[in-house]
PDB file of N, CA and C in Angstrom:
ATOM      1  N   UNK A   1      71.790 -88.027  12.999  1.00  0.00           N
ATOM      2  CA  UNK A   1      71.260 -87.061  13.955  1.00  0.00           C
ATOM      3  C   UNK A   1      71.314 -87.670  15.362  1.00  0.00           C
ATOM      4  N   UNK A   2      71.649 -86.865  16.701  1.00  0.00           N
ATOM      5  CA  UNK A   2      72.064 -87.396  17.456  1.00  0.00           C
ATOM      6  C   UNK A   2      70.415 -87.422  18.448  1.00  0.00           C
ATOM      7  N   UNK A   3      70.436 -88.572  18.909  1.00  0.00           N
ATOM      8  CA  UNK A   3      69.080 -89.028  19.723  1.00  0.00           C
ATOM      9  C   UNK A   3      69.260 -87.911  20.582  1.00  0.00           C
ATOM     10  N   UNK A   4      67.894 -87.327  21.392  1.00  0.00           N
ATOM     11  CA  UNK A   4      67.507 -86.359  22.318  1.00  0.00           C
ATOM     12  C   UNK A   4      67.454 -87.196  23.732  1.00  0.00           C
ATOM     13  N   UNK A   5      67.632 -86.896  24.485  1.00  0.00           N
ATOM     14  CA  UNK A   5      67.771 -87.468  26.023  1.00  0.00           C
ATOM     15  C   UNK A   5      66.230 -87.484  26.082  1.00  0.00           C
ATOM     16  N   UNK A   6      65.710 -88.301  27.047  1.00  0.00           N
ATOM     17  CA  UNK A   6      64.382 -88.342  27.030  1.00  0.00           C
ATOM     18  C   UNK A   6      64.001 -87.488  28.137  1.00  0.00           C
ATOM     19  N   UNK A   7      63.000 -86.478  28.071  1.00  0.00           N
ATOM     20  CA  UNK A   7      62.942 -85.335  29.089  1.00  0.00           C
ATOM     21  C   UNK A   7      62.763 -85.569  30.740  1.00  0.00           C
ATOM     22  N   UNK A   8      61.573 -86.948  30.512  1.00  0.00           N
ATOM     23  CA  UNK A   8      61.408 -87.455  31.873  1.00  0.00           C
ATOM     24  C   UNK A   8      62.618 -88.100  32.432  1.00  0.00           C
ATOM     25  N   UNK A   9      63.244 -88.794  31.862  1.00  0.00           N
ATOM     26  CA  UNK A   9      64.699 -89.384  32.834  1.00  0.00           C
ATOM     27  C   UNK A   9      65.328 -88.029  33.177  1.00  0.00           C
ATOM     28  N   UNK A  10      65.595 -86.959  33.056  1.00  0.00           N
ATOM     29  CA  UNK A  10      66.190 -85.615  33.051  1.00  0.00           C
ATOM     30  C   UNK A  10      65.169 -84.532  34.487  1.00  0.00           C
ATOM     31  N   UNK A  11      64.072 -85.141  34.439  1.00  0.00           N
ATOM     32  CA  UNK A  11      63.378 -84.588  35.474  1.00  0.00           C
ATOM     33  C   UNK A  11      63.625 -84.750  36.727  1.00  0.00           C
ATOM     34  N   UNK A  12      64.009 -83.841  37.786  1.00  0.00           N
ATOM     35  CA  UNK A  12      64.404 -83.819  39.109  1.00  0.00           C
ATOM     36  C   UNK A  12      63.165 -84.742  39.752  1.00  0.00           C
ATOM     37  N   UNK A  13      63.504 -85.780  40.621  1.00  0.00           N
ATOM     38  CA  UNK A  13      62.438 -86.503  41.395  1.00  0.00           C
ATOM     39  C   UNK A  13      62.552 -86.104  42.916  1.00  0.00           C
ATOM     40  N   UNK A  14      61.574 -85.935  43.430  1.00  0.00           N
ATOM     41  CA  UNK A  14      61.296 -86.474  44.986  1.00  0.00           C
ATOM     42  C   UNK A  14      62.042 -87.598  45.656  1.00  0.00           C
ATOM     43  N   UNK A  15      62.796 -87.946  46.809  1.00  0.00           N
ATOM     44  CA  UNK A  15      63.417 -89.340  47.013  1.00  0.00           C
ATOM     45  C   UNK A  15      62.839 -89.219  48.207  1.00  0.00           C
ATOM     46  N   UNK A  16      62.351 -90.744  48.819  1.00  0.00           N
ATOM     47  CA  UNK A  16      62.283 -90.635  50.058  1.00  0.00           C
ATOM     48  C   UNK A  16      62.837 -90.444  50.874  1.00  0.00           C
ATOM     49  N   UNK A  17      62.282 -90.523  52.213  1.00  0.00           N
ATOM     50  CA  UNK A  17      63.204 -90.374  53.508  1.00  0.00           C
ATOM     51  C   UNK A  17      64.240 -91.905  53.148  1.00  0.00           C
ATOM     52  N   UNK A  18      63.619 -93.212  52.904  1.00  0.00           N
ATOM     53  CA  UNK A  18      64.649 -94.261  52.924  1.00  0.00           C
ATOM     54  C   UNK A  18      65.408 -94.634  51.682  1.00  0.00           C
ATOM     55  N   UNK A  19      64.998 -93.544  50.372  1.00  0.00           N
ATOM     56  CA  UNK A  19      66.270 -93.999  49.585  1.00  0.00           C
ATOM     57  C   UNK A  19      67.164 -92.636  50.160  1.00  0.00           C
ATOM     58  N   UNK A  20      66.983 -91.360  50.706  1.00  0.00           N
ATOM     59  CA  UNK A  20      67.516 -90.350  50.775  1.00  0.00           C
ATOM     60  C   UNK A  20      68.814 -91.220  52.039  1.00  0.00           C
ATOM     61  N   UNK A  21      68.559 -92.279  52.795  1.00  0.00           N
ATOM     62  CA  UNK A  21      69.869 -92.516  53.721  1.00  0.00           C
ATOM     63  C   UNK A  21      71.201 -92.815  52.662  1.00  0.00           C
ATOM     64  N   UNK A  22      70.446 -93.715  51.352  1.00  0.00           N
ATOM     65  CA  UNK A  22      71.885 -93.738  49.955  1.00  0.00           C
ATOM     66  C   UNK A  22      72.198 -92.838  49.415  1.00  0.00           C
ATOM     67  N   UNK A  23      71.365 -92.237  48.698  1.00  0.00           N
ATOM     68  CA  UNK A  23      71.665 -91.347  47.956  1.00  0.00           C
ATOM     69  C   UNK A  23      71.494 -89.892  48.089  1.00  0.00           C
ATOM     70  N   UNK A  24      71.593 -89.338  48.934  1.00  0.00           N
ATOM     71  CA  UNK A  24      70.512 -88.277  49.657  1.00  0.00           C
ATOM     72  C   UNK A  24      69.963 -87.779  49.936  1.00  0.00           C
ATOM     73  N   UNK A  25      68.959 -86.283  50.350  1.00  0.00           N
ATOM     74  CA  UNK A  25      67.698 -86.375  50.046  1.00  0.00           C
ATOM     75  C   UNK A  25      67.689 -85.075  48.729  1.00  0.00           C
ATOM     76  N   UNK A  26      68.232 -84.531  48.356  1.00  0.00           N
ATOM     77  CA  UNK A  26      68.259 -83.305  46.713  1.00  0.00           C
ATOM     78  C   UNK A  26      67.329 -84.598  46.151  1.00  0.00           C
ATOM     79  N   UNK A  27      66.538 -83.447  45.187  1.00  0.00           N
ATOM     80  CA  UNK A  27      65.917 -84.136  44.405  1.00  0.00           C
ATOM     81  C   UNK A  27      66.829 -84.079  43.264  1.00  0.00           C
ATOM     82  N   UNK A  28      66.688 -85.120  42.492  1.00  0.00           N
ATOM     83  CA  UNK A  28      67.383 -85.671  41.232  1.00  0.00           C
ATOM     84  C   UNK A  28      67.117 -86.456  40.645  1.00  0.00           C
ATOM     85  N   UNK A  29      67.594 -86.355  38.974  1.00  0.00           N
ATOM     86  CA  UNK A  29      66.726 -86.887  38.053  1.00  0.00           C
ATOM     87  C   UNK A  29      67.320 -88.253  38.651  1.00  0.00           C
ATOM     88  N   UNK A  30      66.182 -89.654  38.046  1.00  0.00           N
ATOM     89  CA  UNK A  30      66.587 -90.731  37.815  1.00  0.00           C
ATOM     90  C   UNK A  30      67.473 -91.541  37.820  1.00  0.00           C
ATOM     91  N   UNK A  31      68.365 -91.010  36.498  1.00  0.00           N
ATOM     92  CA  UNK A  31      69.581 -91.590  36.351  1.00  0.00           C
ATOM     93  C   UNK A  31      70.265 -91.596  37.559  1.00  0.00           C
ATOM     94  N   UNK A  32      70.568 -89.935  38.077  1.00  0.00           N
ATOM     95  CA  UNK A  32      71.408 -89.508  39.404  1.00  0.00           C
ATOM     96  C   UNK A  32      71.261 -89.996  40.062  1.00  0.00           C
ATOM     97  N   UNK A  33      69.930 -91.007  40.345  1.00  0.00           N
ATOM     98  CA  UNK A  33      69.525 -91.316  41.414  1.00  0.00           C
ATOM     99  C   UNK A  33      70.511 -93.086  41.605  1.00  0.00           C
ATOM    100  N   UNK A  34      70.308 -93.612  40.131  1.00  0.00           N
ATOM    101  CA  UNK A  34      70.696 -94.993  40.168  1.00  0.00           C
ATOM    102  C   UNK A  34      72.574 -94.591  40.222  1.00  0.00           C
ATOM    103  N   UNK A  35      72.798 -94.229  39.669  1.00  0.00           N
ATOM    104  CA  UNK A  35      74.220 -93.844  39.688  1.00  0.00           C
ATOM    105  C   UNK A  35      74.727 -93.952  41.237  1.00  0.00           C
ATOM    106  N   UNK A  36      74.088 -93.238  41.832  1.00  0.00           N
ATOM    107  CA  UNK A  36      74.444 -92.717  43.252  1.00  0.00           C
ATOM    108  C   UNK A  36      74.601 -94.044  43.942  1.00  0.00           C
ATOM    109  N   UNK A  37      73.300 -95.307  43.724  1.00  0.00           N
ATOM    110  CA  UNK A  37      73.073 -96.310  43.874  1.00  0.00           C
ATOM    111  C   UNK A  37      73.955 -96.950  43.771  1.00  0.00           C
ATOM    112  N   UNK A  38      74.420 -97.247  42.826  1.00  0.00           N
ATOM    113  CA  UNK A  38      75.103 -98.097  41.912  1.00  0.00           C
ATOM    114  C   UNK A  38      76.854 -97.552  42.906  1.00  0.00           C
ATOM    115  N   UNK A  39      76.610 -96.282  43.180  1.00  0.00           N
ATOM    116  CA  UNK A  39      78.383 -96.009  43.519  1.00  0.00           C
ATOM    117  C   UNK A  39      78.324 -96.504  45.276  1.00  0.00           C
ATOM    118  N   UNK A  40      76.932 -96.221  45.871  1.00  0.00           N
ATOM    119  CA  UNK A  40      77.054 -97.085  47.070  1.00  0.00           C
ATOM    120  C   UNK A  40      77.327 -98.515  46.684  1.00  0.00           C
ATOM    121  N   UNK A  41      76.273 -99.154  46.381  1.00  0.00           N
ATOM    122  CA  UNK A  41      76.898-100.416  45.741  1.00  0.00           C
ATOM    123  C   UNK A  41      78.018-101.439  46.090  1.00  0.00           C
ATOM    124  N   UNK A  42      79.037-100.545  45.011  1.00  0.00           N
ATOM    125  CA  UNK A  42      80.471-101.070  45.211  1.00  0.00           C
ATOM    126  C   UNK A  42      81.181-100.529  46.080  1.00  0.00           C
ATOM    127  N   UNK A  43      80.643 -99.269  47.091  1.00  0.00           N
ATOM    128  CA  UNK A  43      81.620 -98.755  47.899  1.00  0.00           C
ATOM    129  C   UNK A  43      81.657 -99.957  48.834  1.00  0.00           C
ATOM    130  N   UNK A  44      80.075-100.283  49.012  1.00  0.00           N
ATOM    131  CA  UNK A  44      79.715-101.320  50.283  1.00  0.00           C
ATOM    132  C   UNK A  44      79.910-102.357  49.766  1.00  0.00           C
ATOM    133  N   UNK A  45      80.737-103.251  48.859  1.00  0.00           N
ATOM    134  CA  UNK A  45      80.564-104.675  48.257  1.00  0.00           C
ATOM    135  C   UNK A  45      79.751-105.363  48.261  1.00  0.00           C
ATOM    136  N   UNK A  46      78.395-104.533  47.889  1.00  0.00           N
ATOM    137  CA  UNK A  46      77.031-105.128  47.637  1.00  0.00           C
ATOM    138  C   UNK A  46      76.555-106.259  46.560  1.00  0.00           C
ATOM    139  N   UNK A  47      77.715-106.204  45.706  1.00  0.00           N
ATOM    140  CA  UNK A  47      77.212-107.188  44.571  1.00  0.00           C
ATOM    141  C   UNK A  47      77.587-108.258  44.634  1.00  0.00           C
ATOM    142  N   UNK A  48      76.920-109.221  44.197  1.00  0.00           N
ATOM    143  CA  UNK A  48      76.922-110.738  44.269  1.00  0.00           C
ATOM    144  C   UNK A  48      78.278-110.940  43.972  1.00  0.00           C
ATOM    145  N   UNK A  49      79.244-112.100  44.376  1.00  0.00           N
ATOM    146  CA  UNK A  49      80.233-112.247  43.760  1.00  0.00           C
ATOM    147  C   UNK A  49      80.448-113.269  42.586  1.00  0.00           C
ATOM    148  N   UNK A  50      79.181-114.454  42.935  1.00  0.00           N
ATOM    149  CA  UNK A  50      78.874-114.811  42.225  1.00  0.00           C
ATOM    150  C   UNK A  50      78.391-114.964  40.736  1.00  0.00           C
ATOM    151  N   UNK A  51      77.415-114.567  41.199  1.00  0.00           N
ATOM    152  CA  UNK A  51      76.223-113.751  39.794  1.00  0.00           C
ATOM    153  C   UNK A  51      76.491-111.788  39.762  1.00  0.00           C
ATOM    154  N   UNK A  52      76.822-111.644  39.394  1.00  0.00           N
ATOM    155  CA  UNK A  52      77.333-110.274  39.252  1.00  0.00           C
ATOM    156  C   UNK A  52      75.867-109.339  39.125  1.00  0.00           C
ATOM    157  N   UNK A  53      74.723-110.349  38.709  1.00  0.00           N
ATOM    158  CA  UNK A  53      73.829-109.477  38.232  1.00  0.00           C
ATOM    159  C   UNK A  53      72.705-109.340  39.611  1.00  0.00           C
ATOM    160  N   UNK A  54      73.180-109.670  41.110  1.00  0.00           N
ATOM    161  CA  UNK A  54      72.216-109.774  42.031  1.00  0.00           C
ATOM    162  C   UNK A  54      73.136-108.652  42.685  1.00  0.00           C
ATOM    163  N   UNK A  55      72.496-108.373  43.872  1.00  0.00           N
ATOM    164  CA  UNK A  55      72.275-107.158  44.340  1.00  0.00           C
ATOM    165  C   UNK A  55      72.123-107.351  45.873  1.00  0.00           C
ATOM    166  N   UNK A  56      73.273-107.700  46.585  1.00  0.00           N
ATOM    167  CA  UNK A  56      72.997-108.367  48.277  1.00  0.00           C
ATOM    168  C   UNK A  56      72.612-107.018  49.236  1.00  0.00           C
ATOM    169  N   UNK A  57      71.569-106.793  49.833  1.00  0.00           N
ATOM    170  CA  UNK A  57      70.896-105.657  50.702  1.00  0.00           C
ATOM    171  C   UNK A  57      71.857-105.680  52.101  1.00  0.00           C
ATOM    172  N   UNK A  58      72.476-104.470  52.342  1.00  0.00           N
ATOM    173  CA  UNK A  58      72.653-104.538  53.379  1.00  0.00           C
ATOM    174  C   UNK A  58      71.167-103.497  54.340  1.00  0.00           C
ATOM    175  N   UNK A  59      71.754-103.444  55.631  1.00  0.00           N
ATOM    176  CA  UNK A  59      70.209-102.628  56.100  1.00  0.00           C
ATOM    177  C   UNK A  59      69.420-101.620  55.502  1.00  0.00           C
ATOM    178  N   UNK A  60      70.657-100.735  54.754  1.00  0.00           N
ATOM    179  CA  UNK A  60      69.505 -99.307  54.549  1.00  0.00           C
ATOM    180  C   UNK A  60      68.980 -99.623  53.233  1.00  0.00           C
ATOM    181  N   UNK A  61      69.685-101.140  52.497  1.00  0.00           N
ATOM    182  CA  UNK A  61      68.897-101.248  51.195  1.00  0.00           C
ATOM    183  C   UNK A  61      68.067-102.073  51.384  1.00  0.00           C
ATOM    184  N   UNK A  62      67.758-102.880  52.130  1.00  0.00           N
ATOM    185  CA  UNK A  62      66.295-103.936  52.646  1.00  0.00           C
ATOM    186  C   UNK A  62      64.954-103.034  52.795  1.00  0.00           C
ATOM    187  N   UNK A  63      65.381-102.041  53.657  1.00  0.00           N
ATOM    188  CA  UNK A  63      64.203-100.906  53.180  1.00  0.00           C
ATOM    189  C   UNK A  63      63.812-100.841  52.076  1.00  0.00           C
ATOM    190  N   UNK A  64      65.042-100.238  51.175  1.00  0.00           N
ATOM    191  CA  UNK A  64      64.258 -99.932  49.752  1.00  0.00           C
ATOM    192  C   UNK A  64      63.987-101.020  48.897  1.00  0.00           C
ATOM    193  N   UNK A  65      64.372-102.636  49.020  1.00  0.00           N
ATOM    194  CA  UNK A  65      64.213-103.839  48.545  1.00  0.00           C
ATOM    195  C   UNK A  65      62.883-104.065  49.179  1.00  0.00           C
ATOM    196  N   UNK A  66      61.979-103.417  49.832  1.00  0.00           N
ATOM    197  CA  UNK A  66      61.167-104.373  50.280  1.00  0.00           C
ATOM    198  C   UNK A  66      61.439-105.769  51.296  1.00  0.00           C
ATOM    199  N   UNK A  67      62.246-105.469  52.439  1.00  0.00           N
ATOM    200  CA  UNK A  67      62.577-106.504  52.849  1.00  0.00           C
ATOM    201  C   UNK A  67      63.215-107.700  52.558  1.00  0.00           C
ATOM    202  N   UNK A  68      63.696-107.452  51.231  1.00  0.00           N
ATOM    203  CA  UNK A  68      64.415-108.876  50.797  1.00  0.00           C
ATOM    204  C   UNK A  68      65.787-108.688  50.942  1.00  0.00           C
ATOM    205  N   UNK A  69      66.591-109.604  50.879  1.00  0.00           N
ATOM    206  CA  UNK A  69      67.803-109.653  51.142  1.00  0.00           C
ATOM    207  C   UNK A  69      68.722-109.621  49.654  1.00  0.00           C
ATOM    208  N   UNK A  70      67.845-110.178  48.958  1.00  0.00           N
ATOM    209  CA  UNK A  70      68.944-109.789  47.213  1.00  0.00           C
ATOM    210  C   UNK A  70      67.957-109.602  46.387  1.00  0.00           C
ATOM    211  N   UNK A  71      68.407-109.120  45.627  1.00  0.00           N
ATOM    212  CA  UNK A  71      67.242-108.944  44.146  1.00  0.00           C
ATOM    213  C   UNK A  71      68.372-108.513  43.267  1.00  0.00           C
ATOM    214  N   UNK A  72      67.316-108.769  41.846  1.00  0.00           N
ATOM    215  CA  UNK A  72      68.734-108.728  40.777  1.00  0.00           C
ATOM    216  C   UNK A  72      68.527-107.078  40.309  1.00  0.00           C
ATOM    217  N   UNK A  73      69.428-106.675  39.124  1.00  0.00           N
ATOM    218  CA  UNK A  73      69.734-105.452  38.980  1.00  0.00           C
ATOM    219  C   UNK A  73      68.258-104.713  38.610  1.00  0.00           C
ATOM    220  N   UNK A  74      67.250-105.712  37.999  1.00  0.00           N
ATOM    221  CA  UNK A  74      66.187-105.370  36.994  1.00  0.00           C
ATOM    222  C   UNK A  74      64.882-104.885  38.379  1.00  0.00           C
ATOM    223  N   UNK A  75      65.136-105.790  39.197  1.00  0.00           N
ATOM    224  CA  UNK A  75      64.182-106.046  40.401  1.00  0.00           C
ATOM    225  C   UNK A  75      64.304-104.708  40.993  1.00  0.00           C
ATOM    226  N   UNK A  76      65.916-104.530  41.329  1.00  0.00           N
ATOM    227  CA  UNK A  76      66.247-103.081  41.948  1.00  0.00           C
ATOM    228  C   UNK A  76      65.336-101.612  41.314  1.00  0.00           C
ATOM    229  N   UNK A  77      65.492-101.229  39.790  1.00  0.00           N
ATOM    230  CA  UNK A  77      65.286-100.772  39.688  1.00  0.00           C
ATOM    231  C   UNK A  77      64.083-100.290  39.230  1.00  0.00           C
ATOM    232  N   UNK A  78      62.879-101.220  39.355  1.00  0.00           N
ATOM    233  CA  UNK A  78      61.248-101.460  39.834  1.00  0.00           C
ATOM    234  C   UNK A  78      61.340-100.768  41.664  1.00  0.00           C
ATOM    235  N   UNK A  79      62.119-101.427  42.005  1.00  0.00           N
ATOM    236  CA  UNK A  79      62.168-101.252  43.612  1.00  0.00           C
ATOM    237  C   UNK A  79      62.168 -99.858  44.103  1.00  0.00           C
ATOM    238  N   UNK A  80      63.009 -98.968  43.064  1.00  0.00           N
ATOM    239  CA  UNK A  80      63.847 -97.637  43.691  1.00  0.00           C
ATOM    240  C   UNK A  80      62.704 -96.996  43.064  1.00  0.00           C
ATOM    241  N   UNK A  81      61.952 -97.390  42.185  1.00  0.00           N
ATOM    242  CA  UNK A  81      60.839 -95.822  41.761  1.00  0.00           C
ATOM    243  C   UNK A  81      59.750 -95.830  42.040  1.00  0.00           C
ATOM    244  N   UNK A  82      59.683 -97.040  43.209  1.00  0.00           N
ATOM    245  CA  UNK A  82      58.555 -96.788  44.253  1.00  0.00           C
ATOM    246  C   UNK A  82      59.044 -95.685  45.471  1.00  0.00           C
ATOM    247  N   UNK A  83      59.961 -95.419  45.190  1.00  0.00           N
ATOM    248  CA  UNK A  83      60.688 -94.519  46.210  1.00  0.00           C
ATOM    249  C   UNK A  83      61.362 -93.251  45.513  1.00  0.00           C
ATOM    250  N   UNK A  84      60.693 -93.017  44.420  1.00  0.00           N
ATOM    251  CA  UNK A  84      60.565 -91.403  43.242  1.00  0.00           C
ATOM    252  C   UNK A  84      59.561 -91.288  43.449  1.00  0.00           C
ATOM    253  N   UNK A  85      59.337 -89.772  43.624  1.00  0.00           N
ATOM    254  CA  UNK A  85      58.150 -89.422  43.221  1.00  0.00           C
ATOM    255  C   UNK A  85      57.602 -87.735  42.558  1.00  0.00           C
TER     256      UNK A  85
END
């Protein structure tokens, strides 16, 4: 039997004004939201080249990092759903 999507990841969110400069401001579920993330990301060669699993901020993502300059993938996405709502 095939697993059910879980309803809350599927729920349209609120984005702020500072994740809305990435991803924009439509509300959208979750996922849409990291996706969107994730495709800025690599548009901007945001990812470590190193460690693949860090996450280098350029300006409009230091906002949503909390001022830090890298955080890893896990950190990010603690980070971004202070900025769902």
């Amino acid at each position: 039997m095939p697993r059910k999507a879980n309803p809350a990841l599927l729920k349209p969110m609120t984005i702020s004004a500072e994740l809305a400069t990435v991803v924009g401001s439509d509300p959208m579920p979750r996922g849409q939201v990291m996706k969107k993330l994730w495709e800025y990301i690599k548009a901007h060669g945001l990812q470590d080249q190193v460690n693949r699993r860090m996450i280098n901020a350029d300006d409009n993502l230091r906002v949503i990092f909390g001022g830090q300059n890298q955080v890893s993938m896990f950190e990010m996405t603690k980070l971004v759903s202070a900025h769902l709502s």
